[in-house]
C-alpha atoms as a PDB file:
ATOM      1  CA  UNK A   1      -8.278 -21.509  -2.342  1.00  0.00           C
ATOM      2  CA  UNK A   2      -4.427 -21.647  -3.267  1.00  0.00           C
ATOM      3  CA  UNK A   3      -2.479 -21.209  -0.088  1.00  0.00           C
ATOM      4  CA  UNK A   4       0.796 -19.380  -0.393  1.00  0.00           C
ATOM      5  CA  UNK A   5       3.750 -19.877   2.184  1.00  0.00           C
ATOM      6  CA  UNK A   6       6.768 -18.032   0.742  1.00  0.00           C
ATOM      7  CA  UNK A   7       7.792 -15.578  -1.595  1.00  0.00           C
ATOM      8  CA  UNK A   8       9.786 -17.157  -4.468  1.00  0.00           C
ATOM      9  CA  UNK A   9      12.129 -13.976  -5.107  1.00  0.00           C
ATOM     10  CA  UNK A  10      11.766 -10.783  -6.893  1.00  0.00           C
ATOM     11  CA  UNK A  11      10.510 -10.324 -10.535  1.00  0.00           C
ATOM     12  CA  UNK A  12      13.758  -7.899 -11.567  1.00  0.00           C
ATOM     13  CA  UNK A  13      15.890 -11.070 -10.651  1.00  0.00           C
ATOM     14  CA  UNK A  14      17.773 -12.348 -13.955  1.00  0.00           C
ATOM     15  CA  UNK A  15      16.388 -15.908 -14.042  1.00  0.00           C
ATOM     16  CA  UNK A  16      12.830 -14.984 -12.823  1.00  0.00           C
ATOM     17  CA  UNK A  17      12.607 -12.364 -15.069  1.00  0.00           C
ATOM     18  CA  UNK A  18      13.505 -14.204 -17.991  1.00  0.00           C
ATOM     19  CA  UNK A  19      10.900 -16.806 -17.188  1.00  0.00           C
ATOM     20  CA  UNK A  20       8.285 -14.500 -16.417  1.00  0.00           C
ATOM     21  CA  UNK A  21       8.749 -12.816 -19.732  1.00  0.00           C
ATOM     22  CA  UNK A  22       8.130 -16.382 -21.193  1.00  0.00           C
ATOM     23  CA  UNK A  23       5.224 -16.726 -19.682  1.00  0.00           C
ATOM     24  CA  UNK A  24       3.896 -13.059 -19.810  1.00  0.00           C
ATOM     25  CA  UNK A  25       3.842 -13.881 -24.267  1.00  0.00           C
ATOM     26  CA  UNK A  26       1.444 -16.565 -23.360  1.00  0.00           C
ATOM     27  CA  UNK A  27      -0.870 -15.273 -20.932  1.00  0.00           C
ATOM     28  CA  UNK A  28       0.015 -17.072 -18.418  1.00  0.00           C
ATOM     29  CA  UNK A  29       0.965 -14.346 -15.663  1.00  0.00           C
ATOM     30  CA  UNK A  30      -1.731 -13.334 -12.984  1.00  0.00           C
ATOM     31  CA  UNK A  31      -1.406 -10.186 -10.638  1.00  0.00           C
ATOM     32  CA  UNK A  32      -2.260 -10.177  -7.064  1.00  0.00           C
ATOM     33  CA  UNK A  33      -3.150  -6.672  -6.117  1.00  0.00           C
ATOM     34  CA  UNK A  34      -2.186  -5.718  -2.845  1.00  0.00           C
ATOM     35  CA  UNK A  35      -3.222  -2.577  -1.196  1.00  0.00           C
ATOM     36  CA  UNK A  36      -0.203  -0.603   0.423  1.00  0.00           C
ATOM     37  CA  UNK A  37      -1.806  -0.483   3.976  1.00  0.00           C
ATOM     38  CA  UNK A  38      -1.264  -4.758   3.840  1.00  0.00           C
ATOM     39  CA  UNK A  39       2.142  -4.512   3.102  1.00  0.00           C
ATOM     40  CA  UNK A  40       3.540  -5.112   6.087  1.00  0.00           C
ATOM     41  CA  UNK A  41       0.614  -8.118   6.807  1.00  0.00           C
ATOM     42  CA  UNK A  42       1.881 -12.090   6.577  1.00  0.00           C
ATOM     43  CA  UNK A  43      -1.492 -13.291   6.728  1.00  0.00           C
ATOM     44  CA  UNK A  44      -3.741 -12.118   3.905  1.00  0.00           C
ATOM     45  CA  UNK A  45      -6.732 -13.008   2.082  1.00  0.00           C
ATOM     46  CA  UNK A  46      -7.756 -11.641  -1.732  1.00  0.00           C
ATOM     47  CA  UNK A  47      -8.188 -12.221  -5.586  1.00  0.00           C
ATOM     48  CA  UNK A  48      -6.229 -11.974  -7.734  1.00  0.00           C
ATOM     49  CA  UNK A  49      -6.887 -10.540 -10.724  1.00  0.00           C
ATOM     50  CA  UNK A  50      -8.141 -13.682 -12.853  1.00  0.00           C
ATOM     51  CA  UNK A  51     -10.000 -14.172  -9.974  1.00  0.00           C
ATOM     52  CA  UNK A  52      -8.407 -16.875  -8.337  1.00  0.00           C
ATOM     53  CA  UNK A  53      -8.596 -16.845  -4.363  1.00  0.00           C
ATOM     54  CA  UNK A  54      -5.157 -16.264  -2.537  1.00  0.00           C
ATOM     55  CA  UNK A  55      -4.405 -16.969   1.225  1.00  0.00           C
ATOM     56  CA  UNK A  56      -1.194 -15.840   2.090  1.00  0.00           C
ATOM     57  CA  UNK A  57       0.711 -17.458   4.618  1.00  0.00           C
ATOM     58  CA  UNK A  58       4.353 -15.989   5.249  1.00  0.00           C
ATOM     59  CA  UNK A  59       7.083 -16.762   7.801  1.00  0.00           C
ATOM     60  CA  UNK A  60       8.481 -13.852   9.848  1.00  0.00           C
ATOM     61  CA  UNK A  61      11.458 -14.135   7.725  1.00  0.00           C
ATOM     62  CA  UNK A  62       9.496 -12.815   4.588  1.00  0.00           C
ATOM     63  CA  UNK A  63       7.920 -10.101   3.103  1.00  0.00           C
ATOM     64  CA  UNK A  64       5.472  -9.057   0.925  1.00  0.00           C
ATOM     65  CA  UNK A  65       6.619  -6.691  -1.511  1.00  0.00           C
ATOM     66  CA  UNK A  66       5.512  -5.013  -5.109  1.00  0.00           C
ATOM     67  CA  UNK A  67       7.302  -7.140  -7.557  1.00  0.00           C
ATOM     68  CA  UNK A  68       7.301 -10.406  -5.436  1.00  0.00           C
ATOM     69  CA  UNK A  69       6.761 -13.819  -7.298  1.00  0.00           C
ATOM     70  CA  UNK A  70       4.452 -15.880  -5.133  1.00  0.00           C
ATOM     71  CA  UNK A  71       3.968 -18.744  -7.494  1.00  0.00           C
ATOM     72  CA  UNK A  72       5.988 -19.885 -10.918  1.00  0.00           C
ATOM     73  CA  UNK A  73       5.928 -22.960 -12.418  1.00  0.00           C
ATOM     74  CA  UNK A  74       6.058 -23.995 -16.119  1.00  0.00           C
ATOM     75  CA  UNK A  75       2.535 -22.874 -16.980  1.00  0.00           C
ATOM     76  CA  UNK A  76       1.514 -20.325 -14.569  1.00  0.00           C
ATOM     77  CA  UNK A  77       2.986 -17.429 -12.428  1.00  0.00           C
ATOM     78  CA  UNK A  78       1.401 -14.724  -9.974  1.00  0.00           C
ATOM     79  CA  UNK A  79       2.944 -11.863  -9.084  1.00  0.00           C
ATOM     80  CA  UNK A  80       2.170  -9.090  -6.363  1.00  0.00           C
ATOM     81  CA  UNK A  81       1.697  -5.576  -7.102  1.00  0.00           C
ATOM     82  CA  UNK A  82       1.183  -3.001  -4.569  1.00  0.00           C
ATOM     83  CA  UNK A  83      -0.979  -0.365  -5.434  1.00  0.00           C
ATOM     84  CA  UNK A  84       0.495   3.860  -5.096  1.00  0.00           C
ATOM     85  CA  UNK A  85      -0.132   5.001  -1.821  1.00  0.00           C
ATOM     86  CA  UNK A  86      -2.095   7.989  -1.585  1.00  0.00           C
ATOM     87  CA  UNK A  87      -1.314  10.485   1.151  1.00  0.00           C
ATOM     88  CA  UNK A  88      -3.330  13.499   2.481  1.00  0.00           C
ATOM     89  CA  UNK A  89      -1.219  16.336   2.859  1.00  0.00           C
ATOM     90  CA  UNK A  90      -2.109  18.521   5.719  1.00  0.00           C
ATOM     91  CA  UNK A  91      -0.310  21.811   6.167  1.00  0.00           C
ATOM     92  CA  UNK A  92      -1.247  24.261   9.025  1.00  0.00           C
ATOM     93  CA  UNK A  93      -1.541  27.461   9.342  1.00  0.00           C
ATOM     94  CA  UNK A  94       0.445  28.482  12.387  1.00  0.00           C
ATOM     95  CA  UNK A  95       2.267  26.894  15.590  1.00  0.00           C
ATOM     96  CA  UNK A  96      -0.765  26.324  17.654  1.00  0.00           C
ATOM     97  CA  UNK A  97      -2.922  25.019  14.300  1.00  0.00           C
ATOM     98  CA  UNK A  98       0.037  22.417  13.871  1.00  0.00           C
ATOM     99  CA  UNK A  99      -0.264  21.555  17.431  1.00  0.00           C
ATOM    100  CA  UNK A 100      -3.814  20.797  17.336  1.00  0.00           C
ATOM    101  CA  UNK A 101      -3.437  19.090  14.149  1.00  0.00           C
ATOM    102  CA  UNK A 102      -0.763  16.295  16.161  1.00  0.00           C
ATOM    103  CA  UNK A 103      -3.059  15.966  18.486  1.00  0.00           C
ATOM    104  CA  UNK A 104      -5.736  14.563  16.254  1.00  0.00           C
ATOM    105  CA  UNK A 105      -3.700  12.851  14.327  1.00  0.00           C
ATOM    106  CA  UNK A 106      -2.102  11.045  17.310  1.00  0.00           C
ATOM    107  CA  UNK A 107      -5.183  10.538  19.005  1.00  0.00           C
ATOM    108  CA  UNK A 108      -6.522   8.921  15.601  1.00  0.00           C
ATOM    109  CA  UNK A 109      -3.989   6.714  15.570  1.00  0.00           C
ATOM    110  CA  UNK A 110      -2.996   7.876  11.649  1.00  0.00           C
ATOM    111  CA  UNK A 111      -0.154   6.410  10.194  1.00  0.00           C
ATOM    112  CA  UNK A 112       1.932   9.837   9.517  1.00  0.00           C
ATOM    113  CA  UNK A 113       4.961  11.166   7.998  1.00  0.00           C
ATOM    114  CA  UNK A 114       6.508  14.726   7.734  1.00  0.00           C
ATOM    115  CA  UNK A 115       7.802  16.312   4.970  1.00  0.00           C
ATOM    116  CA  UNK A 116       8.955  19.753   5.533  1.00  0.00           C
ATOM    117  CA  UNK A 117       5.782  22.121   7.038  1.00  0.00           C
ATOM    118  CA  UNK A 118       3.562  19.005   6.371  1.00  0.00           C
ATOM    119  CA  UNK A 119       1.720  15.977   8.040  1.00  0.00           C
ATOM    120  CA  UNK A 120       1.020  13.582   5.544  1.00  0.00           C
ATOM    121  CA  UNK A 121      -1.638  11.054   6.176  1.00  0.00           C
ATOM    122  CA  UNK A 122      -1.265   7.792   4.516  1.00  0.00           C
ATOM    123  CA  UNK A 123      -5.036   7.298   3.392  1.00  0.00           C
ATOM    124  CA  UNK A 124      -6.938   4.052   4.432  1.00  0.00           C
ATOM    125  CA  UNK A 125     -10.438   4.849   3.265  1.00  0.00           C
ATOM    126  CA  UNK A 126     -12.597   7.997   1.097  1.00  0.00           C
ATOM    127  CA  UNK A 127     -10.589  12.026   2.272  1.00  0.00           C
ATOM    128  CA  UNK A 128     -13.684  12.818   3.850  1.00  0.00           C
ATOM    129  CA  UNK A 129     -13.585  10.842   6.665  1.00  0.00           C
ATOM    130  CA  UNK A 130     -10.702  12.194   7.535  1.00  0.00           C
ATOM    131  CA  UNK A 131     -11.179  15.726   6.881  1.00  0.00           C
ATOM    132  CA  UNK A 132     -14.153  15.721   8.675  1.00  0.00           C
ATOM    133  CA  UNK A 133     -12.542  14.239  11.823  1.00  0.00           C
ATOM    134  CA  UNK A 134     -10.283  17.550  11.534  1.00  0.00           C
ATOM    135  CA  UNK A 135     -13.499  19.826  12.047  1.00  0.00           C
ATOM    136  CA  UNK A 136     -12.955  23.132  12.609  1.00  0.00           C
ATOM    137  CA  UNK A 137      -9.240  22.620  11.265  1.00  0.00           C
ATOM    138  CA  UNK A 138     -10.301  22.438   7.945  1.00  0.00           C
ATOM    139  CA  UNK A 139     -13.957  24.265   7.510  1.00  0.00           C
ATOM    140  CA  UNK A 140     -12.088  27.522   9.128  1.00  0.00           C
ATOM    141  CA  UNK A 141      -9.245  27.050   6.751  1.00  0.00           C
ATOM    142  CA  UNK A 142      -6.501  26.417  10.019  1.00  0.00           C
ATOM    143  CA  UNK A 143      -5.042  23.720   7.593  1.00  0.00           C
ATOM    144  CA  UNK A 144      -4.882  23.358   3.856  1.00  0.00           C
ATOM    145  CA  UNK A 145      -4.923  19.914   2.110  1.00  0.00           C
ATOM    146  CA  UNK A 146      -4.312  17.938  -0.746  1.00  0.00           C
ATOM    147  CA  UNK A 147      -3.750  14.190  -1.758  1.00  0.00           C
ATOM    148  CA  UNK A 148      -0.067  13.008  -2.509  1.00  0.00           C
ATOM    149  CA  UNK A 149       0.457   9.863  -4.669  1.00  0.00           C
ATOM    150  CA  UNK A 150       3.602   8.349  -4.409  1.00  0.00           C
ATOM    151  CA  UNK A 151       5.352   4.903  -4.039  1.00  0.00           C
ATOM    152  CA  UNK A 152       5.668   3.509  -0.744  1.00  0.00           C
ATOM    153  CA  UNK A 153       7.748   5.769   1.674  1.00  0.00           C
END
């Protein structure tokens, strides 16, 4: 397992892009696909996409983002990409609907945002766990939904 302790810089960079480009013509660049919910983790373990097991080990200092060159050398590069967030959009009905729907939401310890009228629910696992935590909310019709994809926000 290939332990990583730093992030090298940013793919857009001039000089890293230029070598990355190099090595992209030969094969020779590997993708480590990070889920958005582990973005803000400095200890992580996955594959990347050839396969190869990662621990990553960053200093508080660092962070992980979609772009970031973890490893480049001569004959080999990886490079992390963070996947589209998907959000559930919850919009309620009324006042008391959107009170209720805080509630849960706080209670469930979500990770939320607002946008206008709406909750948004940055999804961890399948819509139907959370929709069915909502109950009544949703099988009455007290609040819509749909899922959001967008970049990290």
């Amino acid at each position: 397992m290939r332990v990583i302790q730093r992030v090298l810089g940013s793919r857009s960079e001039a000089g890293l892009a230029e070598r990355l480009h190099h090595l992209e013509h030969h094969g020779a660049v590997d993708i480590l696909p990070v889920p958005s919910a582990d973005m803000a983790r400095r200890r992580l373990r996955a594959k990347t996409i050839a396969g190869e097991e990662i621990a990553l080990a960053l200093p508080r200092d660092q962070a992980l983002f979609d772009g970031a060159v973890l490893v480049l050398d001569d004959h080999h590069a990886l490079v992390a990409r963070v996947g589209t967030e998907r959000w559930l959009r919850l919009v309620p009905a009324n006042a008391a609907d959107a009170l209720e729907l805080g509630y849960h939401a706080g209670n469930l310890h979500w990770r939320v945002r607002f946008e206008g009228g709406a909750l948004l629910v940055a999804l961890e696992g399948p819509v139907e766990d959370y929709l069915v935590r909502l109950g009544a909310l949703v099988t009455e019709g007290r609040v819509t939904h749909s899922v959001d994809a967008s970049e990290e926000g």
